[in-house]
N, C-alpha and C. Protein backbone atom coordinates (compact mmCIF):
# COMPACT_ATOMS: atom_id res chain seq x y z
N UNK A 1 -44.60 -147.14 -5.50
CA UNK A 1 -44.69 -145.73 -5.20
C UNK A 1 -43.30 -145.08 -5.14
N UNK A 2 -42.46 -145.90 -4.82
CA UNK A 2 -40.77 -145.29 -4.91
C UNK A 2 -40.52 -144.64 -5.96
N UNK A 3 -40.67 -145.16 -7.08
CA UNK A 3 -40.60 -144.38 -7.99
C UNK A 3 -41.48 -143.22 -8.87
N UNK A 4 -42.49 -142.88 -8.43
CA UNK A 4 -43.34 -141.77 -8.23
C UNK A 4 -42.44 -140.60 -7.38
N UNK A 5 -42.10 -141.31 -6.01
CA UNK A 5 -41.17 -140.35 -5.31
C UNK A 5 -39.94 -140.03 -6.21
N UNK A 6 -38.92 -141.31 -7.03
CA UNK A 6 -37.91 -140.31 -7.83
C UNK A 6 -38.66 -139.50 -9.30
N UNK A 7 -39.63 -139.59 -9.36
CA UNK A 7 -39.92 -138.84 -10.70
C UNK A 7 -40.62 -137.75 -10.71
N UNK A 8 -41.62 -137.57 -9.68
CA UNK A 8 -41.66 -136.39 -8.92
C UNK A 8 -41.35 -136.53 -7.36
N UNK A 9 -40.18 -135.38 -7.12
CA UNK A 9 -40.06 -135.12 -5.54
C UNK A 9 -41.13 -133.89 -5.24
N UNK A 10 -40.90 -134.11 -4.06
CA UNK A 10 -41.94 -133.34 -2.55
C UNK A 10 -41.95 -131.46 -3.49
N UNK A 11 -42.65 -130.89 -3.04
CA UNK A 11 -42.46 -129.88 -3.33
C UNK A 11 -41.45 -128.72 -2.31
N UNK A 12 -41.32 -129.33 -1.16
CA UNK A 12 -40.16 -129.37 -0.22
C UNK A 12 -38.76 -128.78 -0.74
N UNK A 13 -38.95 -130.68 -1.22
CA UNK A 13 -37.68 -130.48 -2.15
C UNK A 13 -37.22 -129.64 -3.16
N UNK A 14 -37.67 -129.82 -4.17
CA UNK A 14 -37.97 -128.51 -5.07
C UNK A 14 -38.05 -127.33 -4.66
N UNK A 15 -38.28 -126.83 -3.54
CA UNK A 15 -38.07 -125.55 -2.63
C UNK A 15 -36.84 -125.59 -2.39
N UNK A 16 -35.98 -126.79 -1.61
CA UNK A 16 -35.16 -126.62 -1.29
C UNK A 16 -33.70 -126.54 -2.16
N UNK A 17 -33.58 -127.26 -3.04
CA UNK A 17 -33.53 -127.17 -4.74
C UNK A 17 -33.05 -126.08 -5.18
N UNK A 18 -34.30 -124.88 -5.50
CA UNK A 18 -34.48 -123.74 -6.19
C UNK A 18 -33.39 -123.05 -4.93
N UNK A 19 -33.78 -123.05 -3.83
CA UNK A 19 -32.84 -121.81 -2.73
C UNK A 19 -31.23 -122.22 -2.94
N UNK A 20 -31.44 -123.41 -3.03
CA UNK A 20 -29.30 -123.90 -3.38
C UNK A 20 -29.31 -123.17 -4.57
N UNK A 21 -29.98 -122.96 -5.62
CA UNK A 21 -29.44 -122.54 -6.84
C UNK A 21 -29.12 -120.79 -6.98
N UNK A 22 -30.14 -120.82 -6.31
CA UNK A 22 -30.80 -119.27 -5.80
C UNK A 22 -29.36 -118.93 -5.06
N UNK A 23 -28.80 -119.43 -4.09
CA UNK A 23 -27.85 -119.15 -3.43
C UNK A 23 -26.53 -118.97 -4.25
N UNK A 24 -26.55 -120.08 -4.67
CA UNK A 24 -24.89 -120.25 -5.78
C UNK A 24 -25.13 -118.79 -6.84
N UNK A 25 -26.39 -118.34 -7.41
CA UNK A 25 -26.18 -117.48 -8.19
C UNK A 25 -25.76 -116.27 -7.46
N UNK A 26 -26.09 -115.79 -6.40
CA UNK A 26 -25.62 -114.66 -4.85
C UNK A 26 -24.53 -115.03 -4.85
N UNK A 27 -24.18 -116.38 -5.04
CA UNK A 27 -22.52 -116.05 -4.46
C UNK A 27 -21.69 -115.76 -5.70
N UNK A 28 -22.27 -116.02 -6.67
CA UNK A 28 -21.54 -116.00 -8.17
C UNK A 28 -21.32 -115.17 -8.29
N UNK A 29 -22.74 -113.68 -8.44
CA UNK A 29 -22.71 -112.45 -8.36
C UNK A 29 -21.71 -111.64 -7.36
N UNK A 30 -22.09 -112.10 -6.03
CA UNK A 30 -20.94 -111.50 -5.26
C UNK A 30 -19.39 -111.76 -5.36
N UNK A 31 -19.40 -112.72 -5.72
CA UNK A 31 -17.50 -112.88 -6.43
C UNK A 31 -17.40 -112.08 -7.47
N UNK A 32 -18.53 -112.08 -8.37
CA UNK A 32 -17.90 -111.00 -9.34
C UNK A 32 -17.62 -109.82 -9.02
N UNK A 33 -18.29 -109.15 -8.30
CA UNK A 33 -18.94 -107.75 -8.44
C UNK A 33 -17.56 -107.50 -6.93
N UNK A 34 -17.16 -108.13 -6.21
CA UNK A 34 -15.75 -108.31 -5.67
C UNK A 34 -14.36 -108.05 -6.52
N UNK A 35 -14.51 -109.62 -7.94
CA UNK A 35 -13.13 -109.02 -8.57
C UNK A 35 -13.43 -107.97 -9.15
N UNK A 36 -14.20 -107.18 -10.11
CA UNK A 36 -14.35 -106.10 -10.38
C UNK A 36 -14.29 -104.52 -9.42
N UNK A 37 -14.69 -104.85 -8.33
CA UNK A 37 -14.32 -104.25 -7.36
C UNK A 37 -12.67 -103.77 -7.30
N UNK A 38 -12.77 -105.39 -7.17
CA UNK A 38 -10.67 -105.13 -6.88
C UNK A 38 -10.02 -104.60 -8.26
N UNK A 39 -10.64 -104.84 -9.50
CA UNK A 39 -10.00 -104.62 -10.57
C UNK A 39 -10.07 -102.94 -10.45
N UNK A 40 -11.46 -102.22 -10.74
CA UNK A 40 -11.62 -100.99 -10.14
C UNK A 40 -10.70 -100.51 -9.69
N UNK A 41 -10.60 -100.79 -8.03
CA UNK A 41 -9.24 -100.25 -6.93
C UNK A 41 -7.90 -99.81 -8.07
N UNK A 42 -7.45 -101.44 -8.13
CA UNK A 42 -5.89 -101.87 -8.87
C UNK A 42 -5.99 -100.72 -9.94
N UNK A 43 -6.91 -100.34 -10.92
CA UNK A 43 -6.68 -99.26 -11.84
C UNK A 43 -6.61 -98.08 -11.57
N UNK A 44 -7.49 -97.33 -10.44
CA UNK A 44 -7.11 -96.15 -9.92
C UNK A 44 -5.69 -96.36 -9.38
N UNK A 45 -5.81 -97.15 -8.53
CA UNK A 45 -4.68 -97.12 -7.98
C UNK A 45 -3.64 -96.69 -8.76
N UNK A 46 -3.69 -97.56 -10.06
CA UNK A 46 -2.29 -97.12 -11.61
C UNK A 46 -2.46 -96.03 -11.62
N UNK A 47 -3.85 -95.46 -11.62
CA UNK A 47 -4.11 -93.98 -12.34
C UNK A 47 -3.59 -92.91 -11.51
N UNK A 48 -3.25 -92.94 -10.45
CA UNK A 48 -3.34 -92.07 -9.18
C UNK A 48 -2.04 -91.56 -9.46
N UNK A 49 -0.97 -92.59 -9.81
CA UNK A 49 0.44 -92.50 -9.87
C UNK A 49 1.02 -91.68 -11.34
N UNK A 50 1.78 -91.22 -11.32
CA UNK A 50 2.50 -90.85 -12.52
C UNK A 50 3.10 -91.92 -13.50
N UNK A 51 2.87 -91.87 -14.76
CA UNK A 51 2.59 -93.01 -16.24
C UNK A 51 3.80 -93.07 -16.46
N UNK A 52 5.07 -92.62 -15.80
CA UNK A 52 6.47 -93.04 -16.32
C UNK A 52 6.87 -93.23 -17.26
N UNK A 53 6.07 -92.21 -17.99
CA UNK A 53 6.65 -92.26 -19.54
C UNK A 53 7.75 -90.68 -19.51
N UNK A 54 8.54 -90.95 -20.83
CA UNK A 54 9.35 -89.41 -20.45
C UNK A 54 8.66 -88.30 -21.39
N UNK A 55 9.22 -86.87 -20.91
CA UNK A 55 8.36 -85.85 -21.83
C UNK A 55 8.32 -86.22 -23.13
N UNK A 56 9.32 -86.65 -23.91
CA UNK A 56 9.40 -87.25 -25.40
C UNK A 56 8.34 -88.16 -25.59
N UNK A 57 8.34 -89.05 -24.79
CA UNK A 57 6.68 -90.05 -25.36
C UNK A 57 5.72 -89.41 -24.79
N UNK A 58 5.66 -88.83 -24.07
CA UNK A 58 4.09 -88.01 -23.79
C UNK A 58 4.03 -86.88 -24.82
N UNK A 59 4.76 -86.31 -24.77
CA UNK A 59 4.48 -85.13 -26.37
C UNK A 59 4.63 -86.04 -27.38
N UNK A 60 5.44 -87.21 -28.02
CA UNK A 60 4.75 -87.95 -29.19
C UNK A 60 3.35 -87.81 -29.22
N UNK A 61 3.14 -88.83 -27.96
CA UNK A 61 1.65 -89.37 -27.82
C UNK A 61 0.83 -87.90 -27.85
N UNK A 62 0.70 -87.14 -27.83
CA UNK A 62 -0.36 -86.05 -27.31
C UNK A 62 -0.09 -85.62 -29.22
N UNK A 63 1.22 -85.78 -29.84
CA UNK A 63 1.05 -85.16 -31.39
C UNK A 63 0.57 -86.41 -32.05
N UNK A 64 0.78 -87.46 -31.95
CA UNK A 64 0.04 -88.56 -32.49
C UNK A 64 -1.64 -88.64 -32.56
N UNK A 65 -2.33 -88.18 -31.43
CA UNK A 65 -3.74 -88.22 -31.19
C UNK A 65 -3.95 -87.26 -32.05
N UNK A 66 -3.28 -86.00 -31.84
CA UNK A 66 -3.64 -84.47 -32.09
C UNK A 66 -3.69 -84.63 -33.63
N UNK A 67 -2.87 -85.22 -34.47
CA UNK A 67 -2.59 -85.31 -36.01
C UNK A 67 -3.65 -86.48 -36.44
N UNK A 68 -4.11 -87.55 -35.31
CA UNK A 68 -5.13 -88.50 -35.97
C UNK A 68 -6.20 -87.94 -35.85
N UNK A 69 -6.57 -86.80 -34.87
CA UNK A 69 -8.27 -86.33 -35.18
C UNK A 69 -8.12 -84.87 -36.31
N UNK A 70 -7.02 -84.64 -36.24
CA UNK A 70 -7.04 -83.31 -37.51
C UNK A 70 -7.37 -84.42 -38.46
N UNK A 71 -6.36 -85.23 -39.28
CA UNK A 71 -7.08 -86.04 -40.29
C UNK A 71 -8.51 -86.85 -40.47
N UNK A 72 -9.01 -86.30 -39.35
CA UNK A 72 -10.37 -87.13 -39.11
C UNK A 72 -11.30 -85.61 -39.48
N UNK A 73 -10.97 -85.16 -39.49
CA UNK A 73 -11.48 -83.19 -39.42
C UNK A 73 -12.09 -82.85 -38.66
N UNK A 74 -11.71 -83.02 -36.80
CA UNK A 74 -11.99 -82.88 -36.21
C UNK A 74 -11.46 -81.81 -35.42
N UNK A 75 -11.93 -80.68 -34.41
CA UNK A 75 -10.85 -79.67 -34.19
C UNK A 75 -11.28 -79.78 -32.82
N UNK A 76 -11.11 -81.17 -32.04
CA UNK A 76 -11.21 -80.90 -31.04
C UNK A 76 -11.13 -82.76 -30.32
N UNK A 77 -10.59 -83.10 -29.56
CA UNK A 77 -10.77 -84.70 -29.21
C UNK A 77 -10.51 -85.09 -28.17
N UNK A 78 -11.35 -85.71 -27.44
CA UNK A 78 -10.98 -86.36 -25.98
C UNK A 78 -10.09 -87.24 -25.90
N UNK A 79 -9.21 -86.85 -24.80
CA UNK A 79 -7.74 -87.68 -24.80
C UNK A 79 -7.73 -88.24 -23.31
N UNK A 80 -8.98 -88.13 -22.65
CA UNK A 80 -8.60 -89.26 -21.55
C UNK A 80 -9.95 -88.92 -20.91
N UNK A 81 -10.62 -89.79 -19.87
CA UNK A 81 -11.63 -90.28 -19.32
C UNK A 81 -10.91 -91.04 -17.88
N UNK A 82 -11.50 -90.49 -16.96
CA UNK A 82 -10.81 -90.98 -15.48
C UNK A 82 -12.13 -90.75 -14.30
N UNK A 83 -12.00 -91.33 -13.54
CA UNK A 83 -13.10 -91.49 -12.69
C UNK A 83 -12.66 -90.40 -11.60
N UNK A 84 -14.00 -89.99 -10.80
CA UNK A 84 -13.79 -88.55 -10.39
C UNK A 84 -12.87 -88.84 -8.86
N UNK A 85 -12.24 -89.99 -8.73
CA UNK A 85 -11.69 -89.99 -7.37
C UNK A 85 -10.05 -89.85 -7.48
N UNK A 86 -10.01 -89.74 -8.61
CA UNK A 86 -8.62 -89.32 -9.15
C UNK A 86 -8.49 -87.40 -9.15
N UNK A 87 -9.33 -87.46 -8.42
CA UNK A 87 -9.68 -85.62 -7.97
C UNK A 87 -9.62 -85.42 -6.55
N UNK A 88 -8.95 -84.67 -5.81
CA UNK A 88 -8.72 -84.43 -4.23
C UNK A 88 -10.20 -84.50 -4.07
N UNK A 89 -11.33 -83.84 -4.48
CA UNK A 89 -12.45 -83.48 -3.79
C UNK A 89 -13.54 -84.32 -4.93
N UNK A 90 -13.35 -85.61 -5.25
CA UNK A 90 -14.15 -86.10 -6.36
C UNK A 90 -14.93 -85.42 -7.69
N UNK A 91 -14.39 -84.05 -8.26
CA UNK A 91 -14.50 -83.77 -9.27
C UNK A 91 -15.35 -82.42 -8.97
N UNK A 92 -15.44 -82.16 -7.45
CA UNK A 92 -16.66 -80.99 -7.27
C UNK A 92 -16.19 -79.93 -7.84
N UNK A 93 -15.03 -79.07 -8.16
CA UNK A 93 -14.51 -77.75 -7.93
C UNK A 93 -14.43 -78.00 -10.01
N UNK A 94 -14.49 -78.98 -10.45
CA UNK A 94 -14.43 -78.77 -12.23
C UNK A 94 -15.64 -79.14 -12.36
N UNK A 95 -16.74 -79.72 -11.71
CA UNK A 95 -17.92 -79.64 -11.94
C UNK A 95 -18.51 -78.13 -11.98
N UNK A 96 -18.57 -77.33 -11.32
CA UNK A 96 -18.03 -75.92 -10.18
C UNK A 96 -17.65 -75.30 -11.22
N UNK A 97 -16.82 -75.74 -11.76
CA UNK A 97 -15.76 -74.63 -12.39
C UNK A 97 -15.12 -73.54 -12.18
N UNK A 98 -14.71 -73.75 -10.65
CA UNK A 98 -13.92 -72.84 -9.37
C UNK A 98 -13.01 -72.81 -10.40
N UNK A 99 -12.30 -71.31 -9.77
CA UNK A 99 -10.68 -71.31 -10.42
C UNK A 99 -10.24 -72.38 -9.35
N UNK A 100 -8.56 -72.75 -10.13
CA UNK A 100 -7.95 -73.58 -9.07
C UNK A 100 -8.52 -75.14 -9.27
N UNK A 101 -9.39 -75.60 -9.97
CA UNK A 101 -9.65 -76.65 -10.15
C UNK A 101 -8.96 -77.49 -10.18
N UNK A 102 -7.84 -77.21 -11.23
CA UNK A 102 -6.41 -78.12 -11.35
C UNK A 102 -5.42 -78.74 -10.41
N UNK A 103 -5.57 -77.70 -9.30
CA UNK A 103 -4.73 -77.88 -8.02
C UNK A 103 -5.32 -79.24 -7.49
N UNK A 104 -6.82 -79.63 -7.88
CA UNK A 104 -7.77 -80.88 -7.48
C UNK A 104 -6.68 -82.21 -8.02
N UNK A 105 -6.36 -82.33 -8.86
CA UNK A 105 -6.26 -83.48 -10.27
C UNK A 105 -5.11 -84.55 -9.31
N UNK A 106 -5.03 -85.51 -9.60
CA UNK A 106 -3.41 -86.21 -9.04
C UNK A 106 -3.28 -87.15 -9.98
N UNK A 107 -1.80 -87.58 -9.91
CA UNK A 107 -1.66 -88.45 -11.22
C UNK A 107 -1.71 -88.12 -12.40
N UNK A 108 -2.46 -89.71 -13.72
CA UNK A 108 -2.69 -88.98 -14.95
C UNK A 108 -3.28 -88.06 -15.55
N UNK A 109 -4.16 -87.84 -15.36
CA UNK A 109 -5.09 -86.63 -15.28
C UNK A 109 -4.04 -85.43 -15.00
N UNK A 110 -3.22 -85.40 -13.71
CA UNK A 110 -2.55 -83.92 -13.43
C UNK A 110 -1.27 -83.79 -14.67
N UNK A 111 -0.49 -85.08 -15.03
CA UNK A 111 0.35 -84.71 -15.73
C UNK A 111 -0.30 -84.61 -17.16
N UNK A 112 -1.46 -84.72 -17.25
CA UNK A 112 -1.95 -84.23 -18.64
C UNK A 112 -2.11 -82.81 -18.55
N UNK A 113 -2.65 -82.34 -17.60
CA UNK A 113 -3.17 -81.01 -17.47
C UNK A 113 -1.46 -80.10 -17.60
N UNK A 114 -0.53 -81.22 -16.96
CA UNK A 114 1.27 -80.19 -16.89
C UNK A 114 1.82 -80.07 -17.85
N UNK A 115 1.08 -81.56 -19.51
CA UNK A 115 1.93 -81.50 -20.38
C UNK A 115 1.21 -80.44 -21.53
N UNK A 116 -0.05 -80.33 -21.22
CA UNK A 116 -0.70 -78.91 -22.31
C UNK A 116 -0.26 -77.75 -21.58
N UNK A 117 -0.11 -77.54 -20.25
CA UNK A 117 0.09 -76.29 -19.72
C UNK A 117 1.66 -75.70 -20.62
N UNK A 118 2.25 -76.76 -20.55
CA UNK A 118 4.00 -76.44 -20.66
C UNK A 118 4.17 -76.79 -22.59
N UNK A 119 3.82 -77.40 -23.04
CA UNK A 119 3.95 -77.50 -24.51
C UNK A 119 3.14 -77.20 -25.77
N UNK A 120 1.41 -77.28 -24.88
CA UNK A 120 0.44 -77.26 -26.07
C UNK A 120 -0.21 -75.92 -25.74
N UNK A 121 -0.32 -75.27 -24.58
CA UNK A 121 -1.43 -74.04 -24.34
C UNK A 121 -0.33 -72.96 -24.83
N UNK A 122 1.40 -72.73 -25.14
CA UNK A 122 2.09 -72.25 -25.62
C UNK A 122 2.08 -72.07 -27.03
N UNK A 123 1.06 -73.15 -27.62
CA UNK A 123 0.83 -73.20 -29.25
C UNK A 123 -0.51 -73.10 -29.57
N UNK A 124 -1.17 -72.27 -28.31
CA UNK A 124 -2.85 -72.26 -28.74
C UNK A 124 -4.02 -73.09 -28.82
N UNK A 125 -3.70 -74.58 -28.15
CA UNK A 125 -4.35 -75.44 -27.68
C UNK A 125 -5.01 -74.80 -26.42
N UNK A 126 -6.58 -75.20 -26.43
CA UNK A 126 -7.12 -75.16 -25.57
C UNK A 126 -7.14 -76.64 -24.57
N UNK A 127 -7.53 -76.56 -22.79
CA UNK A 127 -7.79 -77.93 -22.63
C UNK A 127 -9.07 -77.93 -21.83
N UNK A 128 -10.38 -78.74 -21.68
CA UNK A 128 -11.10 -78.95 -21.11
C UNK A 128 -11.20 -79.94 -20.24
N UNK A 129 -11.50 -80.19 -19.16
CA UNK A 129 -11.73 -81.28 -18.13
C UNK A 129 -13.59 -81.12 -17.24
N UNK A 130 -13.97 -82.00 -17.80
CA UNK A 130 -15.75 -82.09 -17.97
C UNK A 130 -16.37 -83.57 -17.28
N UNK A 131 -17.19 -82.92 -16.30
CA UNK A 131 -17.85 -83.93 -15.62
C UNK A 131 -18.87 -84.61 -17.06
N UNK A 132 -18.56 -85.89 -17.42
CA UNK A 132 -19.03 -86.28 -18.37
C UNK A 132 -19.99 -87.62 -18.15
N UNK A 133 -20.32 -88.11 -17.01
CA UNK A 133 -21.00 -88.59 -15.98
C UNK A 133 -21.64 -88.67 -14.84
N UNK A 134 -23.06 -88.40 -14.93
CA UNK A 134 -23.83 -88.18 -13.66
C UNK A 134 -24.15 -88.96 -12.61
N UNK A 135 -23.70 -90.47 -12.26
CA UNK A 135 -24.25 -91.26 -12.17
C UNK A 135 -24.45 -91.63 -10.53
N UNK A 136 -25.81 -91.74 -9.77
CA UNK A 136 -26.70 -91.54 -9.12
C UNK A 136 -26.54 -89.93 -8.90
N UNK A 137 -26.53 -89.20 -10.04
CA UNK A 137 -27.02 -87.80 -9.37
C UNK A 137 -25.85 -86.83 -8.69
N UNK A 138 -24.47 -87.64 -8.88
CA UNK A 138 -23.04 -87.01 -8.47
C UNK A 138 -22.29 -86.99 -9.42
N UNK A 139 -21.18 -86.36 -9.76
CA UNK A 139 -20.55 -86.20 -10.81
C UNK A 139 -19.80 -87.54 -10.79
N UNK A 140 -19.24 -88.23 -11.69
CA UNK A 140 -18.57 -89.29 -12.31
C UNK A 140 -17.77 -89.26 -12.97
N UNK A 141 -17.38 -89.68 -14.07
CA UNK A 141 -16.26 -89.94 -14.69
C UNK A 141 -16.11 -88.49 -15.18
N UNK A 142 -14.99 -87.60 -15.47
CA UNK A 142 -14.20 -86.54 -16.21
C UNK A 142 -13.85 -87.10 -17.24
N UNK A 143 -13.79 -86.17 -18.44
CA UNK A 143 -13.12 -86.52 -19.70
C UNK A 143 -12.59 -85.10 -20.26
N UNK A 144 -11.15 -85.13 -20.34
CA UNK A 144 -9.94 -84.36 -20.77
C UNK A 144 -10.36 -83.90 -22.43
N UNK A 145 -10.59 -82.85 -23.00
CA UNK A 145 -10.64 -82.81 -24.32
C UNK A 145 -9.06 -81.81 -24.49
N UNK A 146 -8.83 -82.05 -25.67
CA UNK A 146 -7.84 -80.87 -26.47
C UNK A 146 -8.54 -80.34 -27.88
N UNK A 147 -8.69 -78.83 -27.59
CA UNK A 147 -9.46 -78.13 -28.66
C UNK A 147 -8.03 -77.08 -29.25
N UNK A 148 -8.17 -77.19 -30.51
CA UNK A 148 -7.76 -75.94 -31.50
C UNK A 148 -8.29 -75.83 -32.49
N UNK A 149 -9.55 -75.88 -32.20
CA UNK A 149 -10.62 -74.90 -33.58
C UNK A 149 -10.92 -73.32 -32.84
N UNK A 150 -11.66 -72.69 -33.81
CA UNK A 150 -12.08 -71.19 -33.30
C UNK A 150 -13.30 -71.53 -32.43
């Protein structure tokens, strides 16, 4: 009979079995959904701060995009996507579309909004900043466009 017992165990066992596995996958999940967590944080965190690039590579970069969607024949292209806590008030007042919205922004997001204010809205660039994510029912991620079509 011993070996009846190793070839089928108790159903006990097998209960007890399935809950260890059951468990390790909870903890698997919860470590992940932790480093992603922290990864999350660590990137706002980058985002929050100013990109230390100088006006020369940020106006490259902003004529580089701007000349790859004209050749695409596009007259208009999103140049950044940022999550709404990179906003004093999480994105309410550009959801809103209060004047003063801008005064919201910190970081990359704000020095995008300083480098069209000061180089590109002087040459007829438009800029948009658009709740482009609803997610549970609150605004979410923003996404920056630059328009110069009619």
């Amino acid at each position: 009979m011993a070996q009846l017992d190793d070839l089928i165990p108790s159903a006990t066992q097998i209960r007890k079995e399935a809950a260890l596995k059951e468990a390790e996958k909870v903890d698997e999940y919860a470590r992940l959904a932790a480093a992603a967590e922290a990864e999350k944080r660590a990137l706002i965190e980058r985002l929050s701060k100013p990109s230390g690039k100088t006006e020369e590579e940020k106006i490259q970069l902003a004529a580089n995009i701007i000349q790859r969607a004209v050749r695409n024949g596009l007259t208009e292209v999103e140049v950044y996507r940022f999550p709404n806590s990179l906003c004093t008030d999480k994105g309410r007042a550009i959801n809103q579309r209060e004047a003063g919205w801008e005064k919201t922004l910190t970081g990359i997001p704000k020095e995008i909004f300083q480098l069209w204010s000061d180089y590109l809205k002087p040459r007829g660039y438009r800029i948009g900043y658009q709740v482009i994510d609803f997610s549970s029912g609150v605004p979410g991620d923003i996404g920056i466009t630059i328009s110069w079509g009619d």
